[in-house]
N, C-alpha and C. Protein backbone atom coordinates (compact mmCIF):
# COMPACT_ATOMS: atom_id res chain seq x y z
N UNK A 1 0.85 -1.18 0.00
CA UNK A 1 0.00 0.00 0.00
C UNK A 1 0.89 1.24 0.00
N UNK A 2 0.51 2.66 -0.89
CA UNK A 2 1.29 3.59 -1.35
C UNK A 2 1.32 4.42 0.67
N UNK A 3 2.50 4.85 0.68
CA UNK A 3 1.83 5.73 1.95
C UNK A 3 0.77 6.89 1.80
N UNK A 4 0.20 7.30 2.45
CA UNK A 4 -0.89 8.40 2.37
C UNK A 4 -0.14 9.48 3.59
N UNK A 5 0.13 10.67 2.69
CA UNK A 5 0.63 11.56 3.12
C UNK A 5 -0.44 12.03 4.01
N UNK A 6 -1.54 12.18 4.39
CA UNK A 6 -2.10 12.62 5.35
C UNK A 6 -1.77 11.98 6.70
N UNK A 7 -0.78 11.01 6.63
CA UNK A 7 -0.09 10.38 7.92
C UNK A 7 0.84 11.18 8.21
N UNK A 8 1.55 12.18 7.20
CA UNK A 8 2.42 13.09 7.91
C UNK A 8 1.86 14.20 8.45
N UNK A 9 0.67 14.59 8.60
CA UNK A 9 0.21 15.13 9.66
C UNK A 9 0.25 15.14 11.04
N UNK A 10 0.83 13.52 11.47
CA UNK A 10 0.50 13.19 12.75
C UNK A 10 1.33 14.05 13.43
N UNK A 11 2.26 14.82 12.99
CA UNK A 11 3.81 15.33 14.24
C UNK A 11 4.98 15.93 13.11
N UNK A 12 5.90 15.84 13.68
CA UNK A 12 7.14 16.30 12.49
C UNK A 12 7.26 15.11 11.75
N UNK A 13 7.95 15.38 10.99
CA UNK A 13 8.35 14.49 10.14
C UNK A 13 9.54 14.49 9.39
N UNK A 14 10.73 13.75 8.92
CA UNK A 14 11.39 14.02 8.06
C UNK A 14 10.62 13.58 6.01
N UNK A 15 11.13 14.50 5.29
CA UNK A 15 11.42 14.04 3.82
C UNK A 15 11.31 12.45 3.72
N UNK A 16 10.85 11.79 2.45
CA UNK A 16 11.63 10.88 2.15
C UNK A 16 13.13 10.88 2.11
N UNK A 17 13.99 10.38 1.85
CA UNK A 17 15.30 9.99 2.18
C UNK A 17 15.64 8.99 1.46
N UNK A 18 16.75 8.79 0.25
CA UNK A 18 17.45 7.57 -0.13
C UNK A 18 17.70 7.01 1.36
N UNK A 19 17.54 5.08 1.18
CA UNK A 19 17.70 4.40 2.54
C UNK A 19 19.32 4.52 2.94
N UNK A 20 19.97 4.46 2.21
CA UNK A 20 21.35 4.76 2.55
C UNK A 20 22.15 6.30 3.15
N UNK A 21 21.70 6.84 3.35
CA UNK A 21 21.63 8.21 3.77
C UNK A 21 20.75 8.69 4.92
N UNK A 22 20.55 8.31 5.77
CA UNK A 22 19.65 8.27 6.52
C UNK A 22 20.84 8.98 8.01
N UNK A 23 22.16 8.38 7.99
CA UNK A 23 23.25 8.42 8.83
C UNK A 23 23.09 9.80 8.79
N UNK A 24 23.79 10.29 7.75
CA UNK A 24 24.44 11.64 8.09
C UNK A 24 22.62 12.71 8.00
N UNK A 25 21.77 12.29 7.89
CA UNK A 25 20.73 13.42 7.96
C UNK A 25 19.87 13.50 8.96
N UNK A 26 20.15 12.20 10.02
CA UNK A 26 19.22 12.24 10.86
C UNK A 26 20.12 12.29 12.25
N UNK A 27 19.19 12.73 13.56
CA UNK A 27 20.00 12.80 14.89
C UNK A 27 19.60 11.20 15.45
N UNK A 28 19.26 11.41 16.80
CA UNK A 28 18.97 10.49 17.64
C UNK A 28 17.66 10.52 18.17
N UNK A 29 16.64 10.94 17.80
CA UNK A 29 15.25 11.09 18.04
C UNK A 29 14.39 9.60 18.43
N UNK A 30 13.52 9.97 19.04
CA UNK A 30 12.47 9.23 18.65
C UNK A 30 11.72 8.98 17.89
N UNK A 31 10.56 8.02 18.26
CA UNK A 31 9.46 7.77 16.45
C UNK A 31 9.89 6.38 15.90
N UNK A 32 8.81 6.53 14.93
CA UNK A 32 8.35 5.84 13.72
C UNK A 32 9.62 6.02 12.77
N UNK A 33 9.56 5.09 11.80
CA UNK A 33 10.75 5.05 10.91
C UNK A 33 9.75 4.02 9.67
N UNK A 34 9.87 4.56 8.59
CA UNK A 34 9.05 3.82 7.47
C UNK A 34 10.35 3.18 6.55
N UNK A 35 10.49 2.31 5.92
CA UNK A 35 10.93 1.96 4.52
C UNK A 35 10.03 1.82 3.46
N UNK A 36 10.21 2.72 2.06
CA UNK A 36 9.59 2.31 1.39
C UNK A 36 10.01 2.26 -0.26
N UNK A 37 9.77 1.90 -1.04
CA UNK A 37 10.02 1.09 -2.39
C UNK A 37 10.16 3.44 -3.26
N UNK A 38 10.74 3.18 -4.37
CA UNK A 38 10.60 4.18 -5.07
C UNK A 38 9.30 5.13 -5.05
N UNK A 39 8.23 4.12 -5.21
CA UNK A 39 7.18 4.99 -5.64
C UNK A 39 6.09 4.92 -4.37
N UNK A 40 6.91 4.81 -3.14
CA UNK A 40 6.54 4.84 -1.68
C UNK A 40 5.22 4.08 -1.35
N UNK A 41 5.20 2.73 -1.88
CA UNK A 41 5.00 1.61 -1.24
C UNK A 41 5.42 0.95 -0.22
N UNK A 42 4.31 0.60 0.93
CA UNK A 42 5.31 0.58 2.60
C UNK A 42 5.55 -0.96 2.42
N UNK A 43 6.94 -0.89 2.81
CA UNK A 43 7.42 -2.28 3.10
C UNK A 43 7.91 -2.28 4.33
N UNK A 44 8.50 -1.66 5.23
CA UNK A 44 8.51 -2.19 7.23
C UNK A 44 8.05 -0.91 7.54
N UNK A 45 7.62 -0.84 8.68
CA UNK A 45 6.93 0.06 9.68
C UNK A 45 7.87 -0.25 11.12
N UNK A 46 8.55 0.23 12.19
CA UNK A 46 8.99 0.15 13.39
C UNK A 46 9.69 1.42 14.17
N UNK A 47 9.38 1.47 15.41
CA UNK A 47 9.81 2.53 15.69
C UNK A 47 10.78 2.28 16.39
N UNK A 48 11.52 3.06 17.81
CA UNK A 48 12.51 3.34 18.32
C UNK A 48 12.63 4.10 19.73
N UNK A 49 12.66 4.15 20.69
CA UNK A 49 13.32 4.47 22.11
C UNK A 49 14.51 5.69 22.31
N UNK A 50 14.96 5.36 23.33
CA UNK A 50 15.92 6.23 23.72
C UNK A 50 17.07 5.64 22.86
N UNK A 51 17.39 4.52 22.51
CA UNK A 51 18.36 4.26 21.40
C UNK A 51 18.93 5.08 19.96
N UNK A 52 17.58 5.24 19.89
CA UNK A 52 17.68 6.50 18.68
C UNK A 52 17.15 5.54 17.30
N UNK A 53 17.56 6.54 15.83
CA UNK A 53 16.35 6.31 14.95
C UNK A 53 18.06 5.64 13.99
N UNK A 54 18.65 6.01 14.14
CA UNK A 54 20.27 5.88 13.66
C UNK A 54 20.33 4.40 14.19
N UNK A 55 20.40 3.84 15.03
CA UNK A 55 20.90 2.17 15.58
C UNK A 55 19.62 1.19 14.86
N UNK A 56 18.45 2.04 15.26
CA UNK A 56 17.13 0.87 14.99
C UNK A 56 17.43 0.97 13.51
N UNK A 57 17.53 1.57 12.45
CA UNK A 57 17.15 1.82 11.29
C UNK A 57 18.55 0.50 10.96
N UNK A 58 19.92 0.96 11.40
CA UNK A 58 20.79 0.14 11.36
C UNK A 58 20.37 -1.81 11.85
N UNK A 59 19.76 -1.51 13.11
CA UNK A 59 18.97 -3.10 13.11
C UNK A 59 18.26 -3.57 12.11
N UNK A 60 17.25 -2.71 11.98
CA UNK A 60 16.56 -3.39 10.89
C UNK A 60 17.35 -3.95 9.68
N UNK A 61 18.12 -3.22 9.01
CA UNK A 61 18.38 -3.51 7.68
C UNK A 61 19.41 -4.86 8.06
N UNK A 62 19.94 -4.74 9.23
CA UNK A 62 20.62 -6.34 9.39
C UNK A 62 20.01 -7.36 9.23
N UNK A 63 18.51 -6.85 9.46
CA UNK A 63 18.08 -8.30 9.45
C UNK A 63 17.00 -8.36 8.02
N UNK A 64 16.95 -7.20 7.05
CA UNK A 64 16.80 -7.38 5.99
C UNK A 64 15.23 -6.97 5.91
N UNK A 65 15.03 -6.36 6.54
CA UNK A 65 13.53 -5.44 6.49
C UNK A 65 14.12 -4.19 5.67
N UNK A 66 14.41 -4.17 5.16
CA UNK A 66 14.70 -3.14 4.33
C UNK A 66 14.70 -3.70 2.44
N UNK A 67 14.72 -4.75 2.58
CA UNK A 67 13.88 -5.73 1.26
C UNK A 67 12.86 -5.06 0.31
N UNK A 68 14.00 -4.66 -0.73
CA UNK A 68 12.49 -3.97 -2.08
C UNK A 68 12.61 -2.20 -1.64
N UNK A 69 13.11 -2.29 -0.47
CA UNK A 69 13.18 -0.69 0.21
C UNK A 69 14.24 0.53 -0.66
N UNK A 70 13.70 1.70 -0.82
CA UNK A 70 15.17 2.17 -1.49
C UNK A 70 14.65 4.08 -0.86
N UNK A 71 13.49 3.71 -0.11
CA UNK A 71 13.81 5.42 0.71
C UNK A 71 13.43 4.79 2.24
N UNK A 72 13.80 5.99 3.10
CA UNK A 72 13.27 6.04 4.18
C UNK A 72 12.89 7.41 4.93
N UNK A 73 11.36 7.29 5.74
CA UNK A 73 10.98 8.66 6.36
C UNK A 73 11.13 8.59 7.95
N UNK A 74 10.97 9.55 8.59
CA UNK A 74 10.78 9.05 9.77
C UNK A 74 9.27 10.17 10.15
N UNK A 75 8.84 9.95 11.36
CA UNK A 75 8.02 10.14 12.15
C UNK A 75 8.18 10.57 13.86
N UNK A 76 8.72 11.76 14.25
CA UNK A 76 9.04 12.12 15.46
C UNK A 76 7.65 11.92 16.07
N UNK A 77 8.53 11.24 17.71
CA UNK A 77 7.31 11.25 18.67
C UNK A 77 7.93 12.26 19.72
N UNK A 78 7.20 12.13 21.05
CA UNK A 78 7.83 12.87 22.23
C UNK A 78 8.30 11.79 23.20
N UNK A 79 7.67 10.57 23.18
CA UNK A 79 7.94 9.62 24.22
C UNK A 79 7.84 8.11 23.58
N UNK A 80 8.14 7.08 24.03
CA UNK A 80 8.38 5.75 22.95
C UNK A 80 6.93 5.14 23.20
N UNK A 81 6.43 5.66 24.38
CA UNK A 81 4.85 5.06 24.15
C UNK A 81 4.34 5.31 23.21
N UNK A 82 4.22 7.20 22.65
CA UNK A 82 3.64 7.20 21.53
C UNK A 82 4.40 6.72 20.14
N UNK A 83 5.57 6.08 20.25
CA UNK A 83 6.26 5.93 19.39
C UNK A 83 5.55 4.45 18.65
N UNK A 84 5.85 3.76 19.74
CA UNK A 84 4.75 2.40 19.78
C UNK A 84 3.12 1.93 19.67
N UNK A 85 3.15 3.39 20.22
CA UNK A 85 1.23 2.93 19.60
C UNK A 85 0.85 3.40 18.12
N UNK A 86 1.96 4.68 17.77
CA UNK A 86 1.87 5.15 16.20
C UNK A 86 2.71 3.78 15.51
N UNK A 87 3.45 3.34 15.32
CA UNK A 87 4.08 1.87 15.19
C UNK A 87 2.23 1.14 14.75
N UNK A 88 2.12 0.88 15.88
CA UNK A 88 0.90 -0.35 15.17
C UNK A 88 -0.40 0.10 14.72
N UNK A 89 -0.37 1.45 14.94
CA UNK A 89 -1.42 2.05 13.89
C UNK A 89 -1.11 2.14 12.43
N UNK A 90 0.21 2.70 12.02
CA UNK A 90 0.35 2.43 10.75
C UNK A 90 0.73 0.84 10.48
N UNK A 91 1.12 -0.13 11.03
CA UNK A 91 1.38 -1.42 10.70
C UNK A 91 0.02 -1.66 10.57
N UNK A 92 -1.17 -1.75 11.47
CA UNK A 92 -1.90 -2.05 11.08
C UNK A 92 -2.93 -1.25 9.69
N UNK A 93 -2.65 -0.48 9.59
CA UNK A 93 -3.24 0.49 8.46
C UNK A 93 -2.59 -0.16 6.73
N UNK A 94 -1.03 -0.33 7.23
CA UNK A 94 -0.29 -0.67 5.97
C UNK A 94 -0.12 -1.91 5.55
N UNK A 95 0.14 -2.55 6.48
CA UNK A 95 0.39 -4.11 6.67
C UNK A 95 1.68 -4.59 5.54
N UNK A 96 2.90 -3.85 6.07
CA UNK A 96 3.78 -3.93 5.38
C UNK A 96 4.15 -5.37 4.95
N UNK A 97 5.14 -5.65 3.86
CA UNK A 97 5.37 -7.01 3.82
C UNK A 97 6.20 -7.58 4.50
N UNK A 98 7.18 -6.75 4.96
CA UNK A 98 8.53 -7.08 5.53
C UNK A 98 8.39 -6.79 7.11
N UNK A 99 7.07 -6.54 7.54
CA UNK A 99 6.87 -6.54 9.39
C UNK A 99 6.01 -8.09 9.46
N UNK A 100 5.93 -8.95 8.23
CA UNK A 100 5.54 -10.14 8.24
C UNK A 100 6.18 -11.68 7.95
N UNK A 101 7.54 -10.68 7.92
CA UNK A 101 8.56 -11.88 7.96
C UNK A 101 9.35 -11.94 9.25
């Protein structure tokens, strides 16, 4: 499913983003973190903690949720609760392919 920009309403947001570039443009925030295909089809949905958006984004792609992926956005929260309940609102909204492997 294409993303629907009326989800970037929810809070700040970054740009799409080539997935490889994500290092040098982003801090250590909280939030949501999307991968998605060229023509921004969601393929993983997960968010992130006090760890930051830099390590998780780095987890993920180790383990290959980043599959078919070639941008990434993020989604600032204020606290990881809301980080996590926005997490399974869009998982459940998108039903990515790669939060099903």
């Amino acid at each position: 499913m294409k993303w629907d920009n009326e989800d970037d309403k929810r809070g700040s947001h970054s740009e799409w983003n080539p997935i490889d570039m994500y290092r040098r443009l982003w801090g250590e925030q909280l939030g949501v973190y999307i991968f998605a295909d060229k023509d921004h089809d969601v393929k993983y949905i997960s968010y992130t903690g006090v760890d930051g958006m830099r390590d998780a984004i780095d987890d993920a792609k180790s383990l290959g949720k980043d599959r078919d992926a070639a941008l990434v956005k993020a989604l600032y929260t204020e606290s990881f609760d809301d980080a996590e309940s926005l997490a399974a609102e869009l998982i459940a909204k998108y039903d990515p392919p790669n939060n099903r492997t």
